[in-house]
N, C-alpha and C. Protein backbone atom coordinates (compact mmCIF):
# COMPACT_ATOMS: atom_id res chain seq x y z
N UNK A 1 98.11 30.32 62.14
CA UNK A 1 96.72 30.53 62.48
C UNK A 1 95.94 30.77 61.19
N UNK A 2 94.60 30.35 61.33
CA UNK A 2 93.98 30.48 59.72
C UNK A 2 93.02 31.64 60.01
N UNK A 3 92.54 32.12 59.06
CA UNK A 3 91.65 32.94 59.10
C UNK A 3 90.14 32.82 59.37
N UNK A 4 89.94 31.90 59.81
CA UNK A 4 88.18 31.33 60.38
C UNK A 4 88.10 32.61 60.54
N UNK A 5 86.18 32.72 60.15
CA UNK A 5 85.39 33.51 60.28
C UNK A 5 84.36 33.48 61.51
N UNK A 6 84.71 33.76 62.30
CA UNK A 6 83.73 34.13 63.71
C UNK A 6 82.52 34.28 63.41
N UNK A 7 81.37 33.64 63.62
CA UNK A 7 79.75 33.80 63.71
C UNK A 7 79.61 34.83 65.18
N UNK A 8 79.33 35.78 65.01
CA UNK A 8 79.11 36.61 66.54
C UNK A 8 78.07 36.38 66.79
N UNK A 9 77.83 36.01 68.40
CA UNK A 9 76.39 35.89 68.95
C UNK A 9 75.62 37.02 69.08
N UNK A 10 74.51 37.22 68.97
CA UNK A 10 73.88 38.37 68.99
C UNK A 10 73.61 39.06 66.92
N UNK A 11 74.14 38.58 66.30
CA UNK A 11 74.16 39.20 65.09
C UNK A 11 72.52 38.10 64.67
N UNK A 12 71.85 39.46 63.29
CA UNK A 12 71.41 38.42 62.67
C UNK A 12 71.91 36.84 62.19
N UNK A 13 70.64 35.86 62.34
CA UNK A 13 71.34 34.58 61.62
C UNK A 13 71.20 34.90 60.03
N UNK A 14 72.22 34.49 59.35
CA UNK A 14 72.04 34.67 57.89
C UNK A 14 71.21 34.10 57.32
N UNK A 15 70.56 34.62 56.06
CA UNK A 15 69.79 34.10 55.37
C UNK A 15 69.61 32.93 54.59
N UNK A 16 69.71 31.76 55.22
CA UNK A 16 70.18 30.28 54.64
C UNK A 16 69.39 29.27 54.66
N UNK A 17 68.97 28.58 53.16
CA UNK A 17 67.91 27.92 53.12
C UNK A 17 69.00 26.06 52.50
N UNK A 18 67.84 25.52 52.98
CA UNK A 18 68.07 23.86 52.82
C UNK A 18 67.03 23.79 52.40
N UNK A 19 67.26 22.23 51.49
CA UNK A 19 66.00 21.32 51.48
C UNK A 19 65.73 20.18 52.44
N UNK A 20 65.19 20.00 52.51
CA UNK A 20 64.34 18.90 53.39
C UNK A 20 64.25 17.42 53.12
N UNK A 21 64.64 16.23 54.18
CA UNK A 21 64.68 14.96 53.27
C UNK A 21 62.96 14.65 53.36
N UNK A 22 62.30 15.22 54.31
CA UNK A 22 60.80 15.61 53.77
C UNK A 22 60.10 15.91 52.82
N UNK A 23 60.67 16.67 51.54
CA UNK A 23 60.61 17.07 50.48
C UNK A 23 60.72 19.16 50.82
N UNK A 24 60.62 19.18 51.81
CA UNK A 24 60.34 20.80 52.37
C UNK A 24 61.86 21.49 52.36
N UNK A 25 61.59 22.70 52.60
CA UNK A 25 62.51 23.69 53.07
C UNK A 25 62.97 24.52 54.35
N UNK A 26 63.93 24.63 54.71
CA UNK A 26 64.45 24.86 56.15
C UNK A 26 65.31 26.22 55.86
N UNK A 27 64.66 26.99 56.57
CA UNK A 27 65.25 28.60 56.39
C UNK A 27 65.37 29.45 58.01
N UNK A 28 66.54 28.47 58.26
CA UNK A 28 66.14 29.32 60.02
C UNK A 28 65.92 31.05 59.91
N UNK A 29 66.29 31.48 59.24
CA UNK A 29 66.43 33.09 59.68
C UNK A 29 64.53 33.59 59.37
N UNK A 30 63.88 32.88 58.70
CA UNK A 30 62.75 33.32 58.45
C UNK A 30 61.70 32.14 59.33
N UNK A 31 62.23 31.31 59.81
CA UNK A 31 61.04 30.51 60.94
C UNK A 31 60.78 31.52 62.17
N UNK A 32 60.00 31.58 62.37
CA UNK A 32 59.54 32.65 63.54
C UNK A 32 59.36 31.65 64.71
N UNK A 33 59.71 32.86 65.94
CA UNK A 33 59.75 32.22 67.23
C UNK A 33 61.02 32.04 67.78
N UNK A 34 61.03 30.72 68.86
CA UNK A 34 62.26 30.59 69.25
C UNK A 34 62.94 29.37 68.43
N UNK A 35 63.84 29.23 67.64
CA UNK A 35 64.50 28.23 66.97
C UNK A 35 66.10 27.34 67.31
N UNK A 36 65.98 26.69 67.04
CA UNK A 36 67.13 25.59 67.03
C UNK A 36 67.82 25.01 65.84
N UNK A 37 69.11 25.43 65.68
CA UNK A 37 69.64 24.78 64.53
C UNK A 37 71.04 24.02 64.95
N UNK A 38 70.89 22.74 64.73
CA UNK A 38 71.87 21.68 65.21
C UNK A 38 72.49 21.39 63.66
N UNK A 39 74.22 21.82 63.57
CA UNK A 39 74.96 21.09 62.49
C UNK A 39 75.71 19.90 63.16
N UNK A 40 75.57 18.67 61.98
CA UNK A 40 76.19 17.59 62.54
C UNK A 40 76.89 17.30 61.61
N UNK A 41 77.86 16.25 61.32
CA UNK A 41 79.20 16.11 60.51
C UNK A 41 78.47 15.25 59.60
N UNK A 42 77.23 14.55 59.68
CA UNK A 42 76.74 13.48 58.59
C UNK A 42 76.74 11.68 59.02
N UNK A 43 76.31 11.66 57.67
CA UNK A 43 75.99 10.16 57.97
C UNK A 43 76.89 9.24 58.21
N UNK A 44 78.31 9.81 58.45
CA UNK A 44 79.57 8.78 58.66
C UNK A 44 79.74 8.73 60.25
N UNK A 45 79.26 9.75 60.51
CA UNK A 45 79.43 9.91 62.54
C UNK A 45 78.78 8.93 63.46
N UNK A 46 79.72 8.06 63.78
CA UNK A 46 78.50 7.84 64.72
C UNK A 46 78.14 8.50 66.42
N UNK A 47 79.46 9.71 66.46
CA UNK A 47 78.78 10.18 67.38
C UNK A 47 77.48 11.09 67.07
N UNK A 48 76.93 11.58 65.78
CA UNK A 48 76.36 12.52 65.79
C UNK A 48 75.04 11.54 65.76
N UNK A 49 75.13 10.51 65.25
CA UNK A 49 73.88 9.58 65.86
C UNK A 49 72.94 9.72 67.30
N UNK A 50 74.41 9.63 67.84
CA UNK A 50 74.07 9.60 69.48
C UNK A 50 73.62 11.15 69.81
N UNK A 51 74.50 11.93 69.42
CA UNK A 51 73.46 12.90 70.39
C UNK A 51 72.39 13.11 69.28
N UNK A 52 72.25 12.93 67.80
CA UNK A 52 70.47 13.43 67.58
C UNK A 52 69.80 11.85 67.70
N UNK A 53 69.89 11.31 68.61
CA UNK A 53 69.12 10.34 68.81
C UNK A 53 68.50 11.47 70.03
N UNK A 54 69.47 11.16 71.04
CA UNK A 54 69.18 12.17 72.62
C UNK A 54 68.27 13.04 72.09
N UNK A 55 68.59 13.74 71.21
CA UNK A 55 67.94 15.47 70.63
C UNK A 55 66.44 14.66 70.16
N UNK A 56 66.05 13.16 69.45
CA UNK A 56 65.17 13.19 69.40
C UNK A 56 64.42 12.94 70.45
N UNK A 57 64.47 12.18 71.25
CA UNK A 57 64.35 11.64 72.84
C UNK A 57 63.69 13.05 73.49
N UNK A 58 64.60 14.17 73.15
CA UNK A 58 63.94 15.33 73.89
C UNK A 58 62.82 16.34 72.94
N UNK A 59 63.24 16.15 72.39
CA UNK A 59 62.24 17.31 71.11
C UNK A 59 60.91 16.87 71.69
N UNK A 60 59.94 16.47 72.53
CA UNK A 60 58.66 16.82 73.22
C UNK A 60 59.28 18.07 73.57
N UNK A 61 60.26 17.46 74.51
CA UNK A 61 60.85 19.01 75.61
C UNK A 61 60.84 20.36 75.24
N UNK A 62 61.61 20.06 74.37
CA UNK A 62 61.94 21.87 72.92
C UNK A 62 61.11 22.10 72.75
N UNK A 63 59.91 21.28 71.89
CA UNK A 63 58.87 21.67 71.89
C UNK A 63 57.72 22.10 72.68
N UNK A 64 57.42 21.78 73.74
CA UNK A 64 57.30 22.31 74.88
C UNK A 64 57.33 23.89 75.51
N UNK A 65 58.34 23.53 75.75
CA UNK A 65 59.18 24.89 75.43
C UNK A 65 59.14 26.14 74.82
N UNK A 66 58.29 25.86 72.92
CA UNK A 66 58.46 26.75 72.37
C UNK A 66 59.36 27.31 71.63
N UNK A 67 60.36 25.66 71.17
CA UNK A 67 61.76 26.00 70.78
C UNK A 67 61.34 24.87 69.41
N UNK A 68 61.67 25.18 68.35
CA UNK A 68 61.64 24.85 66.92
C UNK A 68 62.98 24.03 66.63
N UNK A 69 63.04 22.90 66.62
CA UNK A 69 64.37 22.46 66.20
C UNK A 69 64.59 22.00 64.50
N UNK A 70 65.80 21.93 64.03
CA UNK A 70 66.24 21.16 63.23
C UNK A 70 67.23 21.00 62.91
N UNK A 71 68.08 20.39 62.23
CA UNK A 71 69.04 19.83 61.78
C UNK A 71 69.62 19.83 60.33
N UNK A 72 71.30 19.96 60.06
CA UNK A 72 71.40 20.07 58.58
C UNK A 72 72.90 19.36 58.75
N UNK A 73 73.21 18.58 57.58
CA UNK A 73 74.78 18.34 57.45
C UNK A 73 74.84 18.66 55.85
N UNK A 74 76.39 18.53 55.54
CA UNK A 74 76.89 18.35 54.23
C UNK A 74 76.33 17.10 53.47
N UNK A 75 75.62 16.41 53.79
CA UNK A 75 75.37 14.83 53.14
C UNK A 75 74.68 15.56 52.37
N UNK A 76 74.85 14.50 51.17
CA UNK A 76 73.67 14.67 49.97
C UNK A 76 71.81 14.01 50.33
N UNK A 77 71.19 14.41 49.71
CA UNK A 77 69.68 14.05 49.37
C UNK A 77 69.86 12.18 50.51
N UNK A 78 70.53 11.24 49.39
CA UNK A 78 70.11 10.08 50.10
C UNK A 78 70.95 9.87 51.11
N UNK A 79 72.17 10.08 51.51
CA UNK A 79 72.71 9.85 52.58
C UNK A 79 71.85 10.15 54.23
N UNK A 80 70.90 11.67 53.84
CA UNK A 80 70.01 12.03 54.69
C UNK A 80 68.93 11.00 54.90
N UNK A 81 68.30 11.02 53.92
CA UNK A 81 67.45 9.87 53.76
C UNK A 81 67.10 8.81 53.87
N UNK A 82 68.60 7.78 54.35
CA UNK A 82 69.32 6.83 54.49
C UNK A 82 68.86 6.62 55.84
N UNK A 83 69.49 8.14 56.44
CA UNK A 83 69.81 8.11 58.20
C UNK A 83 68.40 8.19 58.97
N UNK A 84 67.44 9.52 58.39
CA UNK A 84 66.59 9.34 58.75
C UNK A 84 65.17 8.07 58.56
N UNK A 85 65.50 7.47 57.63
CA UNK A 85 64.82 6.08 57.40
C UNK A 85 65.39 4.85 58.48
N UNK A 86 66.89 5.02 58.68
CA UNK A 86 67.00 4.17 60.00
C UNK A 86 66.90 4.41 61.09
N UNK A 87 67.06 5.67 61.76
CA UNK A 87 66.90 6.64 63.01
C UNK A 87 65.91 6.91 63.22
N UNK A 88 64.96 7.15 62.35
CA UNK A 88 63.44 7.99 62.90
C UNK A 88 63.41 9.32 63.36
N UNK A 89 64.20 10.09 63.04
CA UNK A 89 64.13 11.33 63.57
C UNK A 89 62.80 11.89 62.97
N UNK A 90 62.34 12.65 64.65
CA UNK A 90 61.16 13.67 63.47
C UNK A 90 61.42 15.05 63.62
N UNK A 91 62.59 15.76 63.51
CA UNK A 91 62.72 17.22 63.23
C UNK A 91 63.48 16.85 62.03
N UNK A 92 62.85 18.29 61.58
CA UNK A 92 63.38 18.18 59.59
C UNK A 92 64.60 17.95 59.73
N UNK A 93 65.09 17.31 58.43
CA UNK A 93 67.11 17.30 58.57
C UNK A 93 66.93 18.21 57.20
N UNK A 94 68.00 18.69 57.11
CA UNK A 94 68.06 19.75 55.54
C UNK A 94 69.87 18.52 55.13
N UNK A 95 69.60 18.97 54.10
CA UNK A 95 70.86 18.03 53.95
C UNK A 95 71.62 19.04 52.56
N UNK A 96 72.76 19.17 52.41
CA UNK A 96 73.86 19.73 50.93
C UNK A 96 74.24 21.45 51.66
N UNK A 97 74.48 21.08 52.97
CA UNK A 97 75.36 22.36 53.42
C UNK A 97 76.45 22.56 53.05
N UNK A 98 77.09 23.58 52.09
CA UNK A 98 77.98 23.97 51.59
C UNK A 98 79.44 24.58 51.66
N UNK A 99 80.46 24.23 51.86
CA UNK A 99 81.67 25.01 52.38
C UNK A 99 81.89 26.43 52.48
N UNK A 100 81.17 27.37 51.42
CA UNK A 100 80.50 28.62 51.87
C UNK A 100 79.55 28.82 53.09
N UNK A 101 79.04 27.77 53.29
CA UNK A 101 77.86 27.96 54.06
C UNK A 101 78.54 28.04 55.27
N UNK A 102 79.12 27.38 55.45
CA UNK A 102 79.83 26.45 56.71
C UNK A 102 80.65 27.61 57.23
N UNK A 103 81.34 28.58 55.95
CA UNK A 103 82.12 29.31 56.51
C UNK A 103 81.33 30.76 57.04
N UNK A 104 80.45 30.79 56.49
CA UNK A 104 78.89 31.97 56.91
C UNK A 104 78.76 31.22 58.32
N UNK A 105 78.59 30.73 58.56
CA UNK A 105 78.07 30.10 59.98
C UNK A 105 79.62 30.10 60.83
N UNK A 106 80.36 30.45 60.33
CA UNK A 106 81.64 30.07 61.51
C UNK A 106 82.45 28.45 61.90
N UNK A 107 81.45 27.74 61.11
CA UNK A 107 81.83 26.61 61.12
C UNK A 107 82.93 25.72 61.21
N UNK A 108 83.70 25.00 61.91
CA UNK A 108 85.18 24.45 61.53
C UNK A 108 84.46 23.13 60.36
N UNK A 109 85.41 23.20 59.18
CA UNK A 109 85.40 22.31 58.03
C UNK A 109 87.03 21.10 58.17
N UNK A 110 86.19 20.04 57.99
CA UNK A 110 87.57 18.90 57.71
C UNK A 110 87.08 18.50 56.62
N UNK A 111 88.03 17.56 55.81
CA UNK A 111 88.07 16.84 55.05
C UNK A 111 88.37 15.50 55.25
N UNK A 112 87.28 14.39 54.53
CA UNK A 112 87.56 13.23 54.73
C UNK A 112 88.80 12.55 54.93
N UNK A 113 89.44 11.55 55.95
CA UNK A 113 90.05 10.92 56.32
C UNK A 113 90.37 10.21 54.94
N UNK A 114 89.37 9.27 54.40
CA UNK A 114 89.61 8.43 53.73
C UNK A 114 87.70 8.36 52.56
N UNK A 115 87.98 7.90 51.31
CA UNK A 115 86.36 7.72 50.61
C UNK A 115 85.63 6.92 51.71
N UNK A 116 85.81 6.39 52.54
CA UNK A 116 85.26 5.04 53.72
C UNK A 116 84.92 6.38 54.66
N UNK A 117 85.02 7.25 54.80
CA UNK A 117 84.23 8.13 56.08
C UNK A 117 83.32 9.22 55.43
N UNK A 118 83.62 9.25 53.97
CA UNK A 118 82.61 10.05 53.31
C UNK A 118 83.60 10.78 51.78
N UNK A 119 82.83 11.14 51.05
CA UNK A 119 83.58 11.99 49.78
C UNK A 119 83.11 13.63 49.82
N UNK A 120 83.12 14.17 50.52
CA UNK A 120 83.24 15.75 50.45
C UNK A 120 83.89 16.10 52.07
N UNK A 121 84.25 17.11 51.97
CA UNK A 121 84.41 18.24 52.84
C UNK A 121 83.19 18.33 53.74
N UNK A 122 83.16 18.22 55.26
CA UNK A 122 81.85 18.44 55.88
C UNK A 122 82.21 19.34 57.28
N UNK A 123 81.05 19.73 57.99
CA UNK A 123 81.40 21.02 58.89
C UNK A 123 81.26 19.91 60.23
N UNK A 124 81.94 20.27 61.32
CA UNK A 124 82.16 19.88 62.23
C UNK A 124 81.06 20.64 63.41
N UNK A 125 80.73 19.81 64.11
CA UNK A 125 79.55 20.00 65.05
C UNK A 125 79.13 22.06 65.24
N UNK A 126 77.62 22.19 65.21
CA UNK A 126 77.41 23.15 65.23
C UNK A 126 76.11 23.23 65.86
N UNK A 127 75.83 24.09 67.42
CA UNK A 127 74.40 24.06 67.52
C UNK A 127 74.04 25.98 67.70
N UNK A 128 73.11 26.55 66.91
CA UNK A 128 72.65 27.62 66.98
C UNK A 128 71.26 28.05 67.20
N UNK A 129 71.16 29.00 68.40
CA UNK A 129 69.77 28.77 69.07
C UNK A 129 69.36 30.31 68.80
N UNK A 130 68.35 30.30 67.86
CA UNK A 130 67.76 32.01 67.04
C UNK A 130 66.62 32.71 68.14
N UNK A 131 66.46 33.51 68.37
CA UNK A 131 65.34 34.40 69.13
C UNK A 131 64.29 34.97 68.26
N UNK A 132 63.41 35.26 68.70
CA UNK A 132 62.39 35.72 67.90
C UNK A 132 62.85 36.74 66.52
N UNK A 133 63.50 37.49 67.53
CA UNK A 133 63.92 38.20 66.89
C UNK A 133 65.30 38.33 65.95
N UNK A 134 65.37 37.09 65.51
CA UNK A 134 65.91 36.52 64.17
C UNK A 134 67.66 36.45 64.86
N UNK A 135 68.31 36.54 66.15
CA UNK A 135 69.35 36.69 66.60
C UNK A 135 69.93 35.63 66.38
N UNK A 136 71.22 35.29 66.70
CA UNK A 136 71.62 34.22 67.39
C UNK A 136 72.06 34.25 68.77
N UNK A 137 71.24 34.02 69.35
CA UNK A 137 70.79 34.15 71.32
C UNK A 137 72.10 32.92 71.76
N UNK A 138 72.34 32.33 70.95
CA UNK A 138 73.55 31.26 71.28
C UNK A 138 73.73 30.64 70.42
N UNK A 139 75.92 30.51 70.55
CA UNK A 139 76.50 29.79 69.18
C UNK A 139 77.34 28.89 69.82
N UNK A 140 77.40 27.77 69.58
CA UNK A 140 78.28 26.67 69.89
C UNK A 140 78.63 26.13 68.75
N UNK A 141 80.28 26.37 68.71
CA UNK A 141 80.84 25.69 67.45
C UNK A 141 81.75 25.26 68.25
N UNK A 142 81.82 23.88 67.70
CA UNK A 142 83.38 22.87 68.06
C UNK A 142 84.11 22.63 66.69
N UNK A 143 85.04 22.14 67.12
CA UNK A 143 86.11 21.34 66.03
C UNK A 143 86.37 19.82 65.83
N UNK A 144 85.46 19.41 67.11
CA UNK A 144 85.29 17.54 66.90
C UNK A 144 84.20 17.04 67.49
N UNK A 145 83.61 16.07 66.97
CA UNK A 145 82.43 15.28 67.26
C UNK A 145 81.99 14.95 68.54
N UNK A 146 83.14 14.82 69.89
CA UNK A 146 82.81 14.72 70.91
C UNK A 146 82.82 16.35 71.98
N UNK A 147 82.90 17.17 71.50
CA UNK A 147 82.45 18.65 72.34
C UNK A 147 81.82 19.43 71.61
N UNK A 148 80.11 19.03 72.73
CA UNK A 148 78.85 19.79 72.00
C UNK A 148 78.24 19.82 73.17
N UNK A 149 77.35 20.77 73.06
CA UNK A 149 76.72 21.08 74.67
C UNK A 149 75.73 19.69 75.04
N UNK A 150 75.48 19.61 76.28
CA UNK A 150 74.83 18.45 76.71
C UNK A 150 73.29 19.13 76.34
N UNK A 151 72.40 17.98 75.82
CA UNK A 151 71.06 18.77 75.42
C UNK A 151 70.25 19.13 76.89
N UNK A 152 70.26 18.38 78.00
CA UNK A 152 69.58 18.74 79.22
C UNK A 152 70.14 20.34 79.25
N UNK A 153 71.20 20.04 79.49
CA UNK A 153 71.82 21.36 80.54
C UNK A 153 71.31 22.73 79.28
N UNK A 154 71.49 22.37 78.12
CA UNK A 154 70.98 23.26 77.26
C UNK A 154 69.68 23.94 76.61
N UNK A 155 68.52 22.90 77.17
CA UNK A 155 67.61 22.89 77.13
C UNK A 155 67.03 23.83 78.29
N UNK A 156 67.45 23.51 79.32
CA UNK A 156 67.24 24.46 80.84
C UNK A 156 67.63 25.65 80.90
N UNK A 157 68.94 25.97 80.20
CA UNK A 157 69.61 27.46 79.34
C UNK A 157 68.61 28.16 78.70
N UNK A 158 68.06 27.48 77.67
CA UNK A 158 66.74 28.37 76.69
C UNK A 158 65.59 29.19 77.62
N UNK A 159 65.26 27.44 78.46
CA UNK A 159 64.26 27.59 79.01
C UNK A 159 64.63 29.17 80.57
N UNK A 160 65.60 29.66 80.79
CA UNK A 160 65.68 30.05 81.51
C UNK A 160 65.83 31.65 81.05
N UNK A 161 66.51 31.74 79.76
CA UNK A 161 66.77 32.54 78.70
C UNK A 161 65.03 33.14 78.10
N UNK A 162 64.40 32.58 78.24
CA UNK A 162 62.87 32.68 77.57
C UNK A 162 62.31 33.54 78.74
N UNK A 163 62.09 32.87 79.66
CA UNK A 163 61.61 32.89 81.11
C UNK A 163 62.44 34.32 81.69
N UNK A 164 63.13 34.45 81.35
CA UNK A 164 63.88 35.66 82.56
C UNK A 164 63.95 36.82 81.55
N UNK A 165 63.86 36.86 80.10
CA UNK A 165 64.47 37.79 79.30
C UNK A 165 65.99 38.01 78.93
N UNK A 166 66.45 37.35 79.26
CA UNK A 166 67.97 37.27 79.27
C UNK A 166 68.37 37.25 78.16
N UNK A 167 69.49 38.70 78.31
CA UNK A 167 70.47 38.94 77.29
C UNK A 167 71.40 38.84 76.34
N UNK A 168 71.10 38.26 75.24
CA UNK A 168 72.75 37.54 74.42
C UNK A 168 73.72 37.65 75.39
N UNK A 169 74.75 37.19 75.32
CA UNK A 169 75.66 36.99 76.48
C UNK A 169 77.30 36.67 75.24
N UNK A 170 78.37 37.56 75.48
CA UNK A 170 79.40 37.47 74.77
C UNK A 170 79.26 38.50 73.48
N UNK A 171 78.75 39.53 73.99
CA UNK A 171 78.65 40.14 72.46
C UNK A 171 79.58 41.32 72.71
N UNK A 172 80.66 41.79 73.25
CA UNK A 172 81.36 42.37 73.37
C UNK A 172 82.67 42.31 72.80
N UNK A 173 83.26 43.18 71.75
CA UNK A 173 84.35 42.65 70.86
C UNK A 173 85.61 43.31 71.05
């Protein structure tokens, strides 16, 4: 068994800043409101295509809502730049998440298969949903590209979580 570091729900989110393939900066713990932070494995996935395609498809919704999204992988500057120039996403992507970082967040880390799926170390699917009050109100970490919450069913979660006052949930150790 390895020693992974548990992200507990309910704890502050840490203080962690990206840049932006916008030219901007992405600092969930200091965006105010209700926030969304989706980690994806990068520009070699093509499942992570698919669901932030979906995720863009819905972001009226989130937004709506009152829910702030964005997005970050291990890719460098143009690999981001790359994706979002063919995809069109319009929530910021932050891109050069770090194997420290990854392990601050609880993250599961692999290493490339082969130089043909990418050249660094990258974190495996991650979606974290912050509360006003700088929490993490919900943590979903997987270990592979295909188990990540469905964005409907998760979207209706927030929205119900907002709406009712409802309590971090799992914070008991």
């Amino acid at each position: 068994m390895t020693g992974a570091l548990k992200f507990e729900a309910g704890a502050a989110f840490p203080s962690l800043s990206w840049q932006t393939v916008d030219g901007g900066a992405l600092t969930p713990a200091e965006t105010p409101g209700w926030r969304m932070l989706v980690v994806y494995r990068g520009k070699h996935c093509p499942l992570c295509k698919k669901y932030l395609k979906s995720l863009d498809g819905m972001l009226d919704d989130f937004k709506a809502a009152g829910i702030f999204v964005a997005t970050v992988s291990a890719d460098p500057l143009e690999k981001a730049q790359t994706d979002v120039a063919e995809h069109g996403w319009r929530f910021p992507v932050g891109y050069g998440l770090t194997p420290d970082e990854m392990r601050t967040l609880g993250l599961y880390i692999s290493e490339p298969r082969s130089s043909q799926e990418t050249d660094r170390p990258f974190s495996e699917p991650g979606v974290f949903v912050i509360n006003p009050d700088g929490q993490a109100q919900i943590v979903d970490v997987s270990n592979a590209p295909f188990a990540r919450p469905e964005l409907q069913a998760l979207l209706s979660g927030i929205k119900f979580v907002i709406g009712n006052n409802y309590p971090t949930r799992g914070t008991l150790t």
